[in-house]
Protein backbone atom coordinates (compact mmCIF):
# COMPACT_ATOMS: atom_id res chain seq x y z
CA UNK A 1 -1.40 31.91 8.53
CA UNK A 2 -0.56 29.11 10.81
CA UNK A 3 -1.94 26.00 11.23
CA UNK A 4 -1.70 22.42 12.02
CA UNK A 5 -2.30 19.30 9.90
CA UNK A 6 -2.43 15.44 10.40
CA UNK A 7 -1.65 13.30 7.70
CA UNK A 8 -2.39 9.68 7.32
CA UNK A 9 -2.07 7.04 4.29
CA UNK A 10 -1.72 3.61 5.48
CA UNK A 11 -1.76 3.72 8.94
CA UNK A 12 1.21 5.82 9.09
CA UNK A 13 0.55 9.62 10.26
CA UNK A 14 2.96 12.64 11.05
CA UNK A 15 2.61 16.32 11.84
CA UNK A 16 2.55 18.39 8.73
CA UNK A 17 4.05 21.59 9.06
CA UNK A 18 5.35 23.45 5.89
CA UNK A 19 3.50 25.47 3.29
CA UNK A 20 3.93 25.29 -0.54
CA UNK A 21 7.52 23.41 -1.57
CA UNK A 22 9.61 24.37 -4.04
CA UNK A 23 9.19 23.39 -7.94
CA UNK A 24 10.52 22.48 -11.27
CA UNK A 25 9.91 20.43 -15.24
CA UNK A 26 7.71 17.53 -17.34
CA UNK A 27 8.01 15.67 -20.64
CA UNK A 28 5.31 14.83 -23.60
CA UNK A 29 1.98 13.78 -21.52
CA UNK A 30 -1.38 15.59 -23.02
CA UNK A 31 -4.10 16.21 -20.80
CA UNK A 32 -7.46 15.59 -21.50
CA UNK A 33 -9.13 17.83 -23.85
CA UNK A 34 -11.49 18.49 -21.82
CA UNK A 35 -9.22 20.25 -19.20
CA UNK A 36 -8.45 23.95 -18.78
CA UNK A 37 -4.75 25.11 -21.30
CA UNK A 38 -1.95 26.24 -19.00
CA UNK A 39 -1.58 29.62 -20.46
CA UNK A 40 2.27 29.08 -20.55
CA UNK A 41 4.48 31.42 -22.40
CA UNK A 42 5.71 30.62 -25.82
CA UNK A 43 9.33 31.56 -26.82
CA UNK A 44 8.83 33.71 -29.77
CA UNK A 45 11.71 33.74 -32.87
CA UNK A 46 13.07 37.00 -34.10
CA UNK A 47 11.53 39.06 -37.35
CA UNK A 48 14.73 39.80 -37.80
CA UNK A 49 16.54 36.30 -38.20
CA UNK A 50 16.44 35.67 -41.87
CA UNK A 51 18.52 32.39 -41.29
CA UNK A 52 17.75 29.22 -43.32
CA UNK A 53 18.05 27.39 -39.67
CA UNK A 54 15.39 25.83 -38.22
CA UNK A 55 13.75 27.69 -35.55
CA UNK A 56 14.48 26.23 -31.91
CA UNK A 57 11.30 24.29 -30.43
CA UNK A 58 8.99 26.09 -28.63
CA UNK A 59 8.93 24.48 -25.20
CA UNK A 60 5.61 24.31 -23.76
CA UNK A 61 3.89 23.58 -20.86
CA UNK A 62 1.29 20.56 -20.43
CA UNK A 63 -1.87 20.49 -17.91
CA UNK A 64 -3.55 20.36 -15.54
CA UNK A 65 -4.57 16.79 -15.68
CA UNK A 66 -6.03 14.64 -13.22
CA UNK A 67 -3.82 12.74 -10.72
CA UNK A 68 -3.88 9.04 -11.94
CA UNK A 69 -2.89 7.58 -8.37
CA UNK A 70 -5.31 5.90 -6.04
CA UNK A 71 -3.67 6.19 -3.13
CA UNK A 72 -5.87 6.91 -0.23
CA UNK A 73 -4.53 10.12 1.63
CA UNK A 74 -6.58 11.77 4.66
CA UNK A 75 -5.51 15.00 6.20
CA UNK A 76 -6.86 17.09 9.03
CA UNK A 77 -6.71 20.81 9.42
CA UNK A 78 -6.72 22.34 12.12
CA UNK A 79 -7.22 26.37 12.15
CA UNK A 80 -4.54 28.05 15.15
CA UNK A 81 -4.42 31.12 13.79
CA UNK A 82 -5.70 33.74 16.44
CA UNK A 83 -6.87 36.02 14.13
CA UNK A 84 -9.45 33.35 12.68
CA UNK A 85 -12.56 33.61 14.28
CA UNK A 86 -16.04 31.88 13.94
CA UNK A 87 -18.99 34.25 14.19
CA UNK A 88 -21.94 31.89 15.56
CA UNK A 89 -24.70 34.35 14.56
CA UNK A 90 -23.47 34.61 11.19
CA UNK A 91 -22.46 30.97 10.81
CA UNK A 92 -19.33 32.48 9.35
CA UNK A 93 -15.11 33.10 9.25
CA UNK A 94 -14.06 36.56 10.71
CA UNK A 95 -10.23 36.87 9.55
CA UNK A 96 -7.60 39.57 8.57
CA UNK A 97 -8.39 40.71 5.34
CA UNK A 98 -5.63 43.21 5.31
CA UNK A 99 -3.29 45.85 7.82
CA UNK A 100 -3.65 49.61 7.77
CA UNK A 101 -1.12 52.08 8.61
CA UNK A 102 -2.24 54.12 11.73
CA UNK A 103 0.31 56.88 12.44
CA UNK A 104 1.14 57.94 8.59
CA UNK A 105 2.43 61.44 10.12
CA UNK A 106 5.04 59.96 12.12
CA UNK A 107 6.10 57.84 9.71
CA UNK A 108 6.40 60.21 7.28
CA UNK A 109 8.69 61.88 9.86
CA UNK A 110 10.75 58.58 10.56
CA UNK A 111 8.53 56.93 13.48
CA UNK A 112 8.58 53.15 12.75
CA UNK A 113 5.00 52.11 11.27
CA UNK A 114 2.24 51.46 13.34
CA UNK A 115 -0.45 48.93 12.11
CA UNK A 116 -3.93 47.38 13.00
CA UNK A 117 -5.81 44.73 10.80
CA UNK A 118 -8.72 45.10 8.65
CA UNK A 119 -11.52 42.50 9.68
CA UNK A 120 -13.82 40.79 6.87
CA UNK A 121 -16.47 37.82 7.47
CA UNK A 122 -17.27 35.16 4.61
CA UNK A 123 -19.50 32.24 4.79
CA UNK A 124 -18.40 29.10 6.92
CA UNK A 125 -18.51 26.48 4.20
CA UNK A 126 -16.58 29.45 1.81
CA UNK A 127 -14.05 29.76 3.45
CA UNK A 128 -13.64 25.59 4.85
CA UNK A 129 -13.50 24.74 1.41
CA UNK A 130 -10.51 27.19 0.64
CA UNK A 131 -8.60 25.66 3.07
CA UNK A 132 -9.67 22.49 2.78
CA UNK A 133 -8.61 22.64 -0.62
CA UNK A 134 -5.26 24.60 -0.05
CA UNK A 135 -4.34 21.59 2.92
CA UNK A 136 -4.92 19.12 -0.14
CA UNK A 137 -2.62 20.80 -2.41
CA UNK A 138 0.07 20.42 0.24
CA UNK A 139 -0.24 17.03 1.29
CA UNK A 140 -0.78 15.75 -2.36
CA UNK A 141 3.20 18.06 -3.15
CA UNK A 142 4.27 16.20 0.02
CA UNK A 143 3.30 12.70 -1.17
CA UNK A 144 4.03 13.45 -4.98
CA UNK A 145 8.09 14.45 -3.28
CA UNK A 146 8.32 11.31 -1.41
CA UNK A 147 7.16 9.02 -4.28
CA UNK A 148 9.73 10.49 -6.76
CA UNK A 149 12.07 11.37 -4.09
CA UNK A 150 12.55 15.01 -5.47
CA UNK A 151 12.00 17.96 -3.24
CA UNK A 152 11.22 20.12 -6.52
CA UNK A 153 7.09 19.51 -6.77
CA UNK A 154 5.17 22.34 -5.32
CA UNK A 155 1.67 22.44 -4.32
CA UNK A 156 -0.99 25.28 -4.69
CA UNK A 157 -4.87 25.82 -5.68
CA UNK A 158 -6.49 26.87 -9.07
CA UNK A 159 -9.72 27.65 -10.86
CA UNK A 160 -7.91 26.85 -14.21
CA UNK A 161 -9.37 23.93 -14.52
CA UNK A 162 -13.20 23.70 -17.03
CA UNK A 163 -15.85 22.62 -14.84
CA UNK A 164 -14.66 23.06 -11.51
CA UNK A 165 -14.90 25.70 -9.26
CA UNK A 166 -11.49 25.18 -6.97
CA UNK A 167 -8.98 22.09 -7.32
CA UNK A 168 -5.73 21.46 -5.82
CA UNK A 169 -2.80 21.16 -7.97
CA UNK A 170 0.29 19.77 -8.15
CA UNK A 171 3.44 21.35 -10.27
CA UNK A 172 6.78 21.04 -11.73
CA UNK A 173 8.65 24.26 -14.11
CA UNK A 174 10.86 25.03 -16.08
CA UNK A 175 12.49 28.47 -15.96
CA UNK A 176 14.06 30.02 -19.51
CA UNK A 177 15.84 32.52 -19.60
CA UNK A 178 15.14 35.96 -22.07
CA UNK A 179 16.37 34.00 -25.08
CA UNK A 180 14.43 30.58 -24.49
CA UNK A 181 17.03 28.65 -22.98
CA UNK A 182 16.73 26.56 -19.88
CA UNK A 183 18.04 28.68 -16.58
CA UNK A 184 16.41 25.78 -14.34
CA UNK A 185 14.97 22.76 -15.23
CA UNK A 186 14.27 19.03 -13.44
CA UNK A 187 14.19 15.48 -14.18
CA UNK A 188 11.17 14.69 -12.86
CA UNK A 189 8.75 13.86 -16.41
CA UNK A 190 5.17 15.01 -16.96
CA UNK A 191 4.48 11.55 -17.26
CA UNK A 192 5.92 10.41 -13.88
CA UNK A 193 3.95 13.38 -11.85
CA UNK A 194 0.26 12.93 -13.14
CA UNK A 195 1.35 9.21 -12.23
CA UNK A 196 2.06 9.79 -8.95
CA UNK A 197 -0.30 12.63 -7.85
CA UNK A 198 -3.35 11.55 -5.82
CA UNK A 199 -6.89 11.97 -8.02
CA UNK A 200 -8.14 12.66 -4.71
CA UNK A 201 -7.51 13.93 -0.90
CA UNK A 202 -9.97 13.24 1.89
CA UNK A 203 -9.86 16.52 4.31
CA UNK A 204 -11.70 17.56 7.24
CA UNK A 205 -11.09 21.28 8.49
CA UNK A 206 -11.78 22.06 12.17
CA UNK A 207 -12.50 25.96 13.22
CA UNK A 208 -13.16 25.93 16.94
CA UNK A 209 -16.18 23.37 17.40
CA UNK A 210 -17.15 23.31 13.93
CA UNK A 211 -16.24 20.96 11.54
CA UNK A 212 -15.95 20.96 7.31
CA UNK A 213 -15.41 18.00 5.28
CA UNK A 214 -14.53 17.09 1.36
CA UNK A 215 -12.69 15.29 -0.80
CA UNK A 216 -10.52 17.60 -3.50
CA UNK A 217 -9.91 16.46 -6.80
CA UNK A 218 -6.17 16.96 -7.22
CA UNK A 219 -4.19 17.66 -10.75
CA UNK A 220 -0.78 17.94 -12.12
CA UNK A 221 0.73 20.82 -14.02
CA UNK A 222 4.10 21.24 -15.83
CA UNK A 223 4.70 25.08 -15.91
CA UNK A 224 6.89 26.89 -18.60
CA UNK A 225 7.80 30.38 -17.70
CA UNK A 226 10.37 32.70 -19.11
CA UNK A 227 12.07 35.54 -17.85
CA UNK A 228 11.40 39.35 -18.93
């Protein structure tokens, strides 16, 4: 899905363009107890290792915790995708909820595919939120990069967190590889991204003539994950 937003933070503004950025690892912050665990997978010793050595740590991951910056950031969205559509009458989003195949017979006898798209409708303020939300998520990962100048913190949304519904989040991994050890990893700390994530991002969503605003509590999340 395309679309275009307009961030601004001090006066300055610029065309945002790209989706989710790319990610990486964090240090010894806890969050709050009374925030959602990370569900990160542990690295698990051997029954068979009857070593006297002491097992390797057990990296894990920490978040998500509430951005501790108060820097004021404002975005804009605004829908261009074509196959977005508000329904007056219904006061609600008609979008592409999927694609259907339409001439399975000729594929099956090596005709290319033929498709056509599945239509679904969900409430106005539903759906604004998502991507109010979602444009948050970005523009937090985008300031979060140019504060730590990395290029490594990606942005996304959860419901991981207790007590909210839908947050933005910011995050940094580390990847280990099938016997616990580090395949990728960063410098940037825990510590240094709850620091400089936002706690909050003003957006306002346009669809046609209508017009959805919020402010999205944003968090930061070190990730552990280990390969099967």
């Amino acid at each position: 899905m395309k679309r275009r937003s307009v961030l601004t933070t001090a006066g300055i503004s610029w065309l945002f363009l790209s989706g989710c950025i790319a990610r990486s690892p964090g240090s010894s912050r806890q969050s709050d107890s009374s925030e959602a665990p990370t569900g990160t997978a542990r690295l698990a010793t051997s029954s068979a290792d009857t070593t006297d050595e002491e097992p390797p740590p057990i990296m894990e991951g920490q978040g998500p915790a509430r951005g501790e910056s108060d820097v004021e950031l404002e975005v804009e969205e605004v829908e261009d995708d074509e196959e977005v559509t508000y329904v007056e009458d219904e006061h609600a989003v008609r979008y592409v909820a999927a694609w259907r195949h339409t001439n399975h017979d000729e594929v099956d006898e090596g005709e290319p595919p033929e498709r056509e798209p599945v239509y679904e409708t969900t409430p106005f303020e539903q759906w604004a939120k998502t991507q109010c939300t979602s444009a948050a998520a970005r523009t937090a990962a985008e300031h979060v990069n140019e504060q730590l100048d990395t290029d490594e913190v990606g942005g996304g949304i959860t419901s991981a967190v207790e007590g909210k519904d839908l947050v933005a989040v910011v995050s940094v991994q580390t990847i280990l590889d099938r016997d616990g050890d580090p395949v990728s990893e960063t410098a940037v700390t825990f510590d240094a991204l709850v620091a400089a994530t936002p706690a909050n991002v003003r957006v306002t969503y346009r669809l046609d003539a209508e017009e959805y605003q919020m402010t999205v509590p944003v968090y930061a999340q070190y990730r552990v994950l280990q390969q099967e």
